[in-house]
PDB file of N, CA and C in Angstrom:
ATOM      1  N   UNK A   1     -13.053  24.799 -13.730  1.00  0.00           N
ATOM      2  CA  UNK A   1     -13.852  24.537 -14.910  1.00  0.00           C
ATOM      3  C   UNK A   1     -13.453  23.185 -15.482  1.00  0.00           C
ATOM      4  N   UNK A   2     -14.707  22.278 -15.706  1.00  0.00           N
ATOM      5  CA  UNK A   2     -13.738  21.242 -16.565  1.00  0.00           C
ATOM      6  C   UNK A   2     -14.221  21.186 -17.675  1.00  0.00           C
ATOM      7  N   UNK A   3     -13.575  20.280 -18.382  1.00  0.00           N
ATOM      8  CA  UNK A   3     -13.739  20.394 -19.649  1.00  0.00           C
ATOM      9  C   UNK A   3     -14.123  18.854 -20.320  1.00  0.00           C
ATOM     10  N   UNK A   4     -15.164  18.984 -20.872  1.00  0.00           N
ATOM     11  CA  UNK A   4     -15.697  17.718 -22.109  1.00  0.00           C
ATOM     12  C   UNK A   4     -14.970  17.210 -22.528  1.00  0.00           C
ATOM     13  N   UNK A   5     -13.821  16.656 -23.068  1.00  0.00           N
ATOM     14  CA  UNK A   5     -12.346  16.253 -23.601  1.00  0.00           C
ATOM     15  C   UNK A   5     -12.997  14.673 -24.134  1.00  0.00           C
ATOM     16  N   UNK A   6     -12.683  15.022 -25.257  1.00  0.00           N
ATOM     17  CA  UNK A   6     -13.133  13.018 -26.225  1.00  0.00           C
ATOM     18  C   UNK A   6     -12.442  12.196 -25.104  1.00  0.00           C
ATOM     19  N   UNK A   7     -13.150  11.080 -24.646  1.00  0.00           N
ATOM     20  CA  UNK A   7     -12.696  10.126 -24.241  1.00  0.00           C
ATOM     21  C   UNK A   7     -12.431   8.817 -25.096  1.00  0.00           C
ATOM     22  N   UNK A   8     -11.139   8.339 -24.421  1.00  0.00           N
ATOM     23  CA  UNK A   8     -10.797   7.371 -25.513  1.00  0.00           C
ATOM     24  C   UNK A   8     -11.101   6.106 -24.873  1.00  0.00           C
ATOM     25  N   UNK A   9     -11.030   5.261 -25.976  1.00  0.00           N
ATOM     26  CA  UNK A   9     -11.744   3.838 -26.302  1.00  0.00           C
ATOM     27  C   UNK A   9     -10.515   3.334 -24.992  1.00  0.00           C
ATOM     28  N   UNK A  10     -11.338   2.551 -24.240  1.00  0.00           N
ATOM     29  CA  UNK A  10     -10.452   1.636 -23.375  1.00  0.00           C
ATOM     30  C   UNK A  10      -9.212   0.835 -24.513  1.00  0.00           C
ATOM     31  N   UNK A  11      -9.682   0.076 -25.489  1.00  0.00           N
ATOM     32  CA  UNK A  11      -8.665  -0.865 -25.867  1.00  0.00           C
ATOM     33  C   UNK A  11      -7.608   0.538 -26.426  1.00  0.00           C
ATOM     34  N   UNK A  12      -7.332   2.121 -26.265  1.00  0.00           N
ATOM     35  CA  UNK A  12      -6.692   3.177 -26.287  1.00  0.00           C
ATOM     36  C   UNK A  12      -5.597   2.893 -25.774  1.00  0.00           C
ATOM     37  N   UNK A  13      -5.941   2.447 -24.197  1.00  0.00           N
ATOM     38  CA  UNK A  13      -5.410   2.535 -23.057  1.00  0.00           C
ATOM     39  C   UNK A  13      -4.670   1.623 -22.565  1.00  0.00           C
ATOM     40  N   UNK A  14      -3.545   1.895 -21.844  1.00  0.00           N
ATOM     41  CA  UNK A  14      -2.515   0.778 -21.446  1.00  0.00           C
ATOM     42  C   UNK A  14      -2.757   0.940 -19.756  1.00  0.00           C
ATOM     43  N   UNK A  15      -3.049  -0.590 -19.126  1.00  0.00           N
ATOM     44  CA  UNK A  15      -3.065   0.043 -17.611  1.00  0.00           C
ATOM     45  C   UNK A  15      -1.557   0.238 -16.876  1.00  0.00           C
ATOM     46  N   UNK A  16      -1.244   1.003 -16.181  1.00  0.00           N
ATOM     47  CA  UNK A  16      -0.289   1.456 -15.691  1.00  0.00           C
ATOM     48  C   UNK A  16      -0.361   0.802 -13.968  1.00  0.00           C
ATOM     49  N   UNK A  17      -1.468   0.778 -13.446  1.00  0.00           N
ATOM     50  CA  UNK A  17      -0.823   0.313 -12.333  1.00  0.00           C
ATOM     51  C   UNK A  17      -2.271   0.619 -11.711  1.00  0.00           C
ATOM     52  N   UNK A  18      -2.245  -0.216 -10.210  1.00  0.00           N
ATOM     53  CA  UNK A  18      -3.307  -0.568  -9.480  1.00  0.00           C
ATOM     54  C   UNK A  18      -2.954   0.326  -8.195  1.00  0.00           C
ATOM     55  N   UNK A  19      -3.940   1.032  -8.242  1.00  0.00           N
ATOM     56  CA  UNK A  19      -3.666   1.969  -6.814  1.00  0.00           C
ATOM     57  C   UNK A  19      -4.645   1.639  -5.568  1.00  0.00           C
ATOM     58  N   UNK A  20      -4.196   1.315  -4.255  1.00  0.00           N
ATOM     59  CA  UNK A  20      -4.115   0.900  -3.419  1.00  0.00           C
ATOM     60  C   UNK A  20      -5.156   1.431  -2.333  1.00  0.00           C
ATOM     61  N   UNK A  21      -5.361   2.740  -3.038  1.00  0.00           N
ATOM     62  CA  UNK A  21      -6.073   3.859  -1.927  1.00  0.00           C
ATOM     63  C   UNK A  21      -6.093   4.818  -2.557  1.00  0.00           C
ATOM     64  N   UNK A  22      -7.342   5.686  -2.031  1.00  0.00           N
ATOM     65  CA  UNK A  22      -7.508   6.921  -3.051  1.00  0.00           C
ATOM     66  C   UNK A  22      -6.477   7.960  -3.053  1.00  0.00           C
ATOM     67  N   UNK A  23      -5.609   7.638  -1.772  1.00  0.00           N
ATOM     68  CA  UNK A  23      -4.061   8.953  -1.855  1.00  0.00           C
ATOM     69  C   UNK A  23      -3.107   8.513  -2.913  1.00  0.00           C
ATOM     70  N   UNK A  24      -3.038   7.031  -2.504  1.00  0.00           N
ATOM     71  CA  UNK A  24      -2.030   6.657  -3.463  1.00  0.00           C
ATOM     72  C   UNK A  24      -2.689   7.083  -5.115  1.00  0.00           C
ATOM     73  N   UNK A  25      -3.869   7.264  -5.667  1.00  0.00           N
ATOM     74  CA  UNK A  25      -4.241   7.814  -6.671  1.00  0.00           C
ATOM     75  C   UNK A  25      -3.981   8.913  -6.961  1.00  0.00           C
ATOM     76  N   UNK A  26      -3.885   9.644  -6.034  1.00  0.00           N
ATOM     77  CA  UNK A  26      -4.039  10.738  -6.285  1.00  0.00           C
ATOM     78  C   UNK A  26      -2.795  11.458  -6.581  1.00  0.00           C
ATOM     79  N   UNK A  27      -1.397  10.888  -5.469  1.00  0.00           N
ATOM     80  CA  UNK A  27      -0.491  11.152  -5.794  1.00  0.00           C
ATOM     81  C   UNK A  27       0.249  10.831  -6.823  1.00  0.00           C
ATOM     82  N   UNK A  28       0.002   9.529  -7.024  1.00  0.00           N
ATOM     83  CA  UNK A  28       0.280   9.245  -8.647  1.00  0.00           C
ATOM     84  C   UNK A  28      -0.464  10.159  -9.961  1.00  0.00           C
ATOM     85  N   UNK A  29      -1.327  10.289  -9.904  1.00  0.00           N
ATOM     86  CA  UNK A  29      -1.994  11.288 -11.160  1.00  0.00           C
ATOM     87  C   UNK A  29      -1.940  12.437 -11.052  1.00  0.00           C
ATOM     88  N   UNK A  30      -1.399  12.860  -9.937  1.00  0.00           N
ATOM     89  CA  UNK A  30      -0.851  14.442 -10.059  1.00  0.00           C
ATOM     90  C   UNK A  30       0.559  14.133 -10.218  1.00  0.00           C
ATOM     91  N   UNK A  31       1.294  13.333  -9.990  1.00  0.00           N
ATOM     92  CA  UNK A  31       2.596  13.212 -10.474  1.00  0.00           C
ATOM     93  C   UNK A  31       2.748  12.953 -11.851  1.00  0.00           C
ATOM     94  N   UNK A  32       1.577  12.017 -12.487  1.00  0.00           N
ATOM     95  CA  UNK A  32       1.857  11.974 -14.124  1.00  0.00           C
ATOM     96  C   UNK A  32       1.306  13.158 -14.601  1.00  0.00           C
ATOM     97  N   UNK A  33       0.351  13.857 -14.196  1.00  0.00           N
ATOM     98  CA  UNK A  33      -0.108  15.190 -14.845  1.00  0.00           C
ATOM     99  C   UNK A  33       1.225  16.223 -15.007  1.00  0.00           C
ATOM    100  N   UNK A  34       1.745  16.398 -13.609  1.00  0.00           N
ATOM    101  CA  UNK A  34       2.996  17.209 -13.403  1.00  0.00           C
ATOM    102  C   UNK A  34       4.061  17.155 -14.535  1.00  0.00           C
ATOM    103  N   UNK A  35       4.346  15.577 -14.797  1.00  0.00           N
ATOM    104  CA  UNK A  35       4.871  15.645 -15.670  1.00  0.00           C
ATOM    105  C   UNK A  35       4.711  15.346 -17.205  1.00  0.00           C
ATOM    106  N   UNK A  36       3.247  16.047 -17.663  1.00  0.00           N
ATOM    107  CA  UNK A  36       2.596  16.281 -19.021  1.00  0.00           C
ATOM    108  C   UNK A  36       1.549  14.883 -19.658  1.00  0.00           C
ATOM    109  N   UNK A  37       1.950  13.931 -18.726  1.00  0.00           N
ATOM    110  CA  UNK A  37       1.812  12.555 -19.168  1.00  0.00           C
ATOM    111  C   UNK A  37       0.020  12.557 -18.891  1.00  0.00           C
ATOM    112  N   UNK A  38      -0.874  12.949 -19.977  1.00  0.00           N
ATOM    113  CA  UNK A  38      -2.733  12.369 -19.878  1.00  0.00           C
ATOM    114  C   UNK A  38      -2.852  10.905 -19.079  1.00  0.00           C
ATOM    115  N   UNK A  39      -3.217  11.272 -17.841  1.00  0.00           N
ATOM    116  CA  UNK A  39      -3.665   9.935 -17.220  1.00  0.00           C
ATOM    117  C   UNK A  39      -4.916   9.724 -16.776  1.00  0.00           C
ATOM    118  N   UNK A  40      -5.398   8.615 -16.792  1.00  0.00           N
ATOM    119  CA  UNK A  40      -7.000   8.277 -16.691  1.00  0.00           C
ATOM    120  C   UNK A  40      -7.064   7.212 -15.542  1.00  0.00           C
ATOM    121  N   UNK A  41      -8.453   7.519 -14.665  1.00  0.00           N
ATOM    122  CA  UNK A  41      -8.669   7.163 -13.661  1.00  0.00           C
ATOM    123  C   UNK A  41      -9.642   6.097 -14.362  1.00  0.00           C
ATOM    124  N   UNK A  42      -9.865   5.039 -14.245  1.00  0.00           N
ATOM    125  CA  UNK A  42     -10.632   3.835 -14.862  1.00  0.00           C
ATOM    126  C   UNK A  42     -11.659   4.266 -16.305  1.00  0.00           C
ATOM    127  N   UNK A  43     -10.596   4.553 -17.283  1.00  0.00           N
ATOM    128  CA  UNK A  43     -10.928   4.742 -18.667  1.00  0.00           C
ATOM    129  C   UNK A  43     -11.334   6.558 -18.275  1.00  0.00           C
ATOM    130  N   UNK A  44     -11.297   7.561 -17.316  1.00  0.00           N
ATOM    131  CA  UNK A  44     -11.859   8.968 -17.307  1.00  0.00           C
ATOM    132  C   UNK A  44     -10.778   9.733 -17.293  1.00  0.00           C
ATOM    133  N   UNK A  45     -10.578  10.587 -18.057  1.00  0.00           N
ATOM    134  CA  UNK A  45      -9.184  11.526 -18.500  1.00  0.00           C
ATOM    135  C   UNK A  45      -9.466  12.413 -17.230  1.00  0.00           C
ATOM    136  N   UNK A  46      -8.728  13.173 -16.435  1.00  0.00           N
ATOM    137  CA  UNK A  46      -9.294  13.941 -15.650  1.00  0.00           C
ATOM    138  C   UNK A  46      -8.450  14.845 -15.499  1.00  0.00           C
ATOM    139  N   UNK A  47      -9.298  16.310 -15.882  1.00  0.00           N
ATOM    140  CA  UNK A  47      -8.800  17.432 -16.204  1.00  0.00           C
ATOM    141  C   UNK A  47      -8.634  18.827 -15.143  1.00  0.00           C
ATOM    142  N   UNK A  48      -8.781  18.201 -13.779  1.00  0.00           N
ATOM    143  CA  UNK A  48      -8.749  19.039 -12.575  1.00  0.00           C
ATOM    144  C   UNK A  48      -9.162  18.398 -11.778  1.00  0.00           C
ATOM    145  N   UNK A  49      -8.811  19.300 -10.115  1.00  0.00           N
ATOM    146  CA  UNK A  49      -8.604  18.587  -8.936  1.00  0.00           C
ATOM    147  C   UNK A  49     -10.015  18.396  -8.729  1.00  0.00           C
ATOM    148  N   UNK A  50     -10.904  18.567  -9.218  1.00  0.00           N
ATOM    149  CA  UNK A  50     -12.731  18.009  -8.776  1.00  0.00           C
ATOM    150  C   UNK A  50     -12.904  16.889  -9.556  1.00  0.00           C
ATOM    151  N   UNK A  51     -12.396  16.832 -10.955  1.00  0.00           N
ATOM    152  CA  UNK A  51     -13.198  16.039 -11.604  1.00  0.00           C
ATOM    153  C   UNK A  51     -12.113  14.899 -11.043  1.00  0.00           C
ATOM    154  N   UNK A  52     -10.755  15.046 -10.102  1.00  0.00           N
ATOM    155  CA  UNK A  52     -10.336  13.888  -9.175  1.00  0.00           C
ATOM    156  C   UNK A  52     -10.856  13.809  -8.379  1.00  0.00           C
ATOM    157  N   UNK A  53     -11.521  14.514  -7.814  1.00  0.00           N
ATOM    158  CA  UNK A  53     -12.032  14.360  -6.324  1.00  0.00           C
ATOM    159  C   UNK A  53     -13.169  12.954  -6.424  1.00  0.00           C
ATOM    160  N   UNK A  54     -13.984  13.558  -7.819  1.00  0.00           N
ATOM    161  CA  UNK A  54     -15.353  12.840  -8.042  1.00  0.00           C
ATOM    162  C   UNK A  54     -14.779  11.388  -8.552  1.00  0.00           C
ATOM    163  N   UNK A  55     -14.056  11.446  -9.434  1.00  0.00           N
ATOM    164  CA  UNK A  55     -13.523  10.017  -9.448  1.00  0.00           C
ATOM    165  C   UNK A  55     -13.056   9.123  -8.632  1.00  0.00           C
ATOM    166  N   UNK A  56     -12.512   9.865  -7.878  1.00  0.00           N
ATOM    167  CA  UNK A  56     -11.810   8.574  -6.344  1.00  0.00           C
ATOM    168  C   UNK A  56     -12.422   8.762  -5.476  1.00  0.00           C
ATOM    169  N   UNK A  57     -13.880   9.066  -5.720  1.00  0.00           N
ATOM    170  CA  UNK A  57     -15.383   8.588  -5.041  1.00  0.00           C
ATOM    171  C   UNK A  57     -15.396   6.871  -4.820  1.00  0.00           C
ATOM    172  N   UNK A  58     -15.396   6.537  -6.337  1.00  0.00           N
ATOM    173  CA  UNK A  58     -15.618   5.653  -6.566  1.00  0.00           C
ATOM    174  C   UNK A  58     -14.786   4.120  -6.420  1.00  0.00           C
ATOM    175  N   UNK A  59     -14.659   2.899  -6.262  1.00  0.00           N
ATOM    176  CA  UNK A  59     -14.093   2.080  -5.337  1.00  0.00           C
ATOM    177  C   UNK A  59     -12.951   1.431  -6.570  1.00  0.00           C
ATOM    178  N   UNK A  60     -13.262   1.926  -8.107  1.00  0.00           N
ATOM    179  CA  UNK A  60     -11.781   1.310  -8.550  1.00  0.00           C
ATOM    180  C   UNK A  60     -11.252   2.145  -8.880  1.00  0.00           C
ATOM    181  N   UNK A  61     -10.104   1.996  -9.202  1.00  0.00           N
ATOM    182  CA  UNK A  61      -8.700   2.719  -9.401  1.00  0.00           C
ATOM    183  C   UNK A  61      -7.486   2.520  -9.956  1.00  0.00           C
ATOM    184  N   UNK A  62      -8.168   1.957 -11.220  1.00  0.00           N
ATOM    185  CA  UNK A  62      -7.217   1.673 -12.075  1.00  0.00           C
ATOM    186  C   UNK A  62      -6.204   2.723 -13.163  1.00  0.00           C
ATOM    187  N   UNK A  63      -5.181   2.818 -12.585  1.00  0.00           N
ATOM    188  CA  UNK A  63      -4.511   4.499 -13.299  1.00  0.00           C
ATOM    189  C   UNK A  63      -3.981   3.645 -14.907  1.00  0.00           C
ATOM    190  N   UNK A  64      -4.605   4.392 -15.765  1.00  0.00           N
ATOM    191  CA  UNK A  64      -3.822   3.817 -17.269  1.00  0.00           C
ATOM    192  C   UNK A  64      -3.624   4.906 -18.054  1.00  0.00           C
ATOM    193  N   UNK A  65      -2.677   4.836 -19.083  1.00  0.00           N
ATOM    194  CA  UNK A  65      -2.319   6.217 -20.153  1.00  0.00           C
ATOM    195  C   UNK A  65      -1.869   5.357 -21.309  1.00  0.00           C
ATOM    196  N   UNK A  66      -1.879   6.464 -22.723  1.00  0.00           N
ATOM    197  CA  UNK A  66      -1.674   5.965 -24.071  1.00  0.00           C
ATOM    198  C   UNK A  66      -0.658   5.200 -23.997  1.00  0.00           C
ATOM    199  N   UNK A  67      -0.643   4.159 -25.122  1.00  0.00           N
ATOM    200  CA  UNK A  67       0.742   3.218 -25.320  1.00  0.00           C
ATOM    201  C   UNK A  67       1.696   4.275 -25.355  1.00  0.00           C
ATOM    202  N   UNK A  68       1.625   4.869 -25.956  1.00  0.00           N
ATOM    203  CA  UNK A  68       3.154   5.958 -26.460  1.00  0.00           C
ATOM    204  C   UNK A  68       3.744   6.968 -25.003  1.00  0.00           C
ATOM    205  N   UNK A  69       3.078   6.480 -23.908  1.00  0.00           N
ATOM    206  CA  UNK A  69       3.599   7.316 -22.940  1.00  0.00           C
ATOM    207  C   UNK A  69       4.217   6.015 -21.731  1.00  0.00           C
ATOM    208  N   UNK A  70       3.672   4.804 -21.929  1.00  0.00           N
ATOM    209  CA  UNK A  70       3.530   3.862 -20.753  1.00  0.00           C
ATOM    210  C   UNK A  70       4.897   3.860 -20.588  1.00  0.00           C
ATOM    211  N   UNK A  71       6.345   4.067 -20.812  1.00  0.00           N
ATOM    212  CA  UNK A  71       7.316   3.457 -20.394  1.00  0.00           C
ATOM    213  C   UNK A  71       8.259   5.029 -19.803  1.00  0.00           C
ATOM    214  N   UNK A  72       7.415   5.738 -20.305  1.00  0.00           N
ATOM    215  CA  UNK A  72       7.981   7.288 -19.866  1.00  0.00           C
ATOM    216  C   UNK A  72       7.051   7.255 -18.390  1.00  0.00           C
ATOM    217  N   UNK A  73       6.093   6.614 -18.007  1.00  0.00           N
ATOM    218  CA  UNK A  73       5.292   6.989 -17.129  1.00  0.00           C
ATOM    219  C   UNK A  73       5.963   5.907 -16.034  1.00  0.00           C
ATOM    220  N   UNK A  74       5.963   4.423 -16.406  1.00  0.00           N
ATOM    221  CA  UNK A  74       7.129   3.844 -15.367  1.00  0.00           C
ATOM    222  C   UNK A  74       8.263   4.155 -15.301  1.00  0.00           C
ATOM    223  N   UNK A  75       9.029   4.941 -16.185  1.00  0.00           N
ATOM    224  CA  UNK A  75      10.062   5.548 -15.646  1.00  0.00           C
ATOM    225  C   UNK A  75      10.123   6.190 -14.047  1.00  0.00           C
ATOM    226  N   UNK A  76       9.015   7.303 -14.610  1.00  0.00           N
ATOM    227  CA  UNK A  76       9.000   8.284 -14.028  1.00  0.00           C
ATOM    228  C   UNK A  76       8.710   7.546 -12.645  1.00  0.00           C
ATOM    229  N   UNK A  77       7.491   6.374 -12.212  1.00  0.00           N
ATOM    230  CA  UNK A  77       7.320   5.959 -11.239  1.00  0.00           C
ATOM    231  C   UNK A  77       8.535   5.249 -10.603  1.00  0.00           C
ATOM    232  N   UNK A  78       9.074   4.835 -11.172  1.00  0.00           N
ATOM    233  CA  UNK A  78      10.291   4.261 -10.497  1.00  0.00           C
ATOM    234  C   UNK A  78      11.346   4.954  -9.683  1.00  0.00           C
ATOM    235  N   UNK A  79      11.405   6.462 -10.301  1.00  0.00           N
ATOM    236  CA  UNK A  79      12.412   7.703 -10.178  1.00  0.00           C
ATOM    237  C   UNK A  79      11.639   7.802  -8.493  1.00  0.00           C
ATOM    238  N   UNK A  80      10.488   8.032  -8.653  1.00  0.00           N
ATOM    239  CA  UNK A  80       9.460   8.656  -7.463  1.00  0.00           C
ATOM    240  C   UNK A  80       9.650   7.593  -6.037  1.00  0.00           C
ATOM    241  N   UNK A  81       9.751   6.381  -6.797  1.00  0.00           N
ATOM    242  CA  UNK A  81       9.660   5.165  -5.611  1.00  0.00           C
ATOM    243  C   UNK A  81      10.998   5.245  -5.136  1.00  0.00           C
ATOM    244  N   UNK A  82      12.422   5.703  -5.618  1.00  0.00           N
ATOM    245  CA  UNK A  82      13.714   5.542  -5.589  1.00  0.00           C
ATOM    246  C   UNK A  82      13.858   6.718  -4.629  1.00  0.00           C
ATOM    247  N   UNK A  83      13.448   8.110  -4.382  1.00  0.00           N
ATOM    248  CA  UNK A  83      13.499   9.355  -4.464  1.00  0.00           C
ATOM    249  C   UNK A  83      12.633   8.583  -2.926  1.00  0.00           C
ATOM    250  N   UNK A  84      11.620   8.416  -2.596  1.00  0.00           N
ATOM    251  CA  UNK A  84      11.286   8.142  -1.515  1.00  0.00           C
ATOM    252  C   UNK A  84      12.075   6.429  -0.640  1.00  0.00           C
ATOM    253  N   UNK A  85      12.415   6.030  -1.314  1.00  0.00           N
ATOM    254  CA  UNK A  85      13.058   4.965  -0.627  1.00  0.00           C
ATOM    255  C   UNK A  85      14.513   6.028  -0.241  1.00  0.00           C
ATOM    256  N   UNK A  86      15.124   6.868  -0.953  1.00  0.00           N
ATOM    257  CA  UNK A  86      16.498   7.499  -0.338  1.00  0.00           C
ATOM    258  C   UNK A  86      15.863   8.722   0.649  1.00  0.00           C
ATOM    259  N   UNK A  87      14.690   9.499   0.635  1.00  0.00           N
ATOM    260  CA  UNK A  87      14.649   9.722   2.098  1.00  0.00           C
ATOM    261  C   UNK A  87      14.236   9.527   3.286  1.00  0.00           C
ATOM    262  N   UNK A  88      13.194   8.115   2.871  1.00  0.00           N
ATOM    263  CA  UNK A  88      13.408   7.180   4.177  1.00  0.00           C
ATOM    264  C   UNK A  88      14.798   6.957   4.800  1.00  0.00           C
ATOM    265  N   UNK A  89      15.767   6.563   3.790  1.00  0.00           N
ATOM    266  CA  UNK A  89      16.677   5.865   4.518  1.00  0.00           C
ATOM    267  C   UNK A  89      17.634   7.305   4.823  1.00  0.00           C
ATOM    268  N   UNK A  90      17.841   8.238   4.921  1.00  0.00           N
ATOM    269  CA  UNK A  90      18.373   9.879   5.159  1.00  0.00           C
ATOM    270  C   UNK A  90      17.560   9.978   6.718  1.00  0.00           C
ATOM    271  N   UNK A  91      16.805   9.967   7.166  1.00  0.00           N
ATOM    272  CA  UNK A  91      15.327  10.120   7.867  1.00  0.00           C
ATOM    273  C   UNK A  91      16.470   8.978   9.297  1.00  0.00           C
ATOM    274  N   UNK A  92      16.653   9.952  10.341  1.00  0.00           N
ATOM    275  CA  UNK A  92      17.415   9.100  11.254  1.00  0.00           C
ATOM    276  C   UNK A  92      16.408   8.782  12.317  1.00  0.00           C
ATOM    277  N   UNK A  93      14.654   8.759  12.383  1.00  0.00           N
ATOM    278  CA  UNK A  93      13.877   8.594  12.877  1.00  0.00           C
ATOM    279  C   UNK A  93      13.068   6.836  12.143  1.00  0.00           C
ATOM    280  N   UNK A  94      13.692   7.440  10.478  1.00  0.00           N
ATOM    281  CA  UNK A  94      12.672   5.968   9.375  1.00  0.00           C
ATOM    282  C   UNK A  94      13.191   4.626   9.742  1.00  0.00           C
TER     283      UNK A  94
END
């Protein structure tokens, strides 16, 4: 089910980062969802795995969230990029 949810005014929004491909979207906005953080797919809040699906239809992919979350949200991306750079290098095949 999704849900109508006010959308907020772009100048709302802080961009967070340029995603590369619709996985890399995807894994990022289920990782900021996971961790409570409202993230929006080019200004669209998206409130379940369809209303992602239908968004990364489309060819941009700009992931952004409220000022008051942006530095909790690069945190968190940094943790994620660190967390996969240590099991590449664990990985006696990587």
């Amino acid at each position: 089910m999704t849900h109508d949810a006010p959308q907020p005014r772009s100048q709302d929004l802080v961009p967070l980062m340029q995603a590369h491909s619709r996985a890399e979207a995807a894994v990022v906005l289920s990782l900021l969802q996971s961790a409570g953080i409202p993230s929006y797919l080019d200004g669209r809040l998206l409130m379940d795995e369809f209303a992602l699906s239908q968004a990364l239809l489309g060819l941009k992919s700009e992931i952004s969230v409220h000022p008051s979350d942006i530095e909790r949200a690069h945190l968190l991306l940094e943790e994620a990029r660190e967390t996969g750079r240590d099991l590449k290098a664990r990985d006696p095949e990587g």
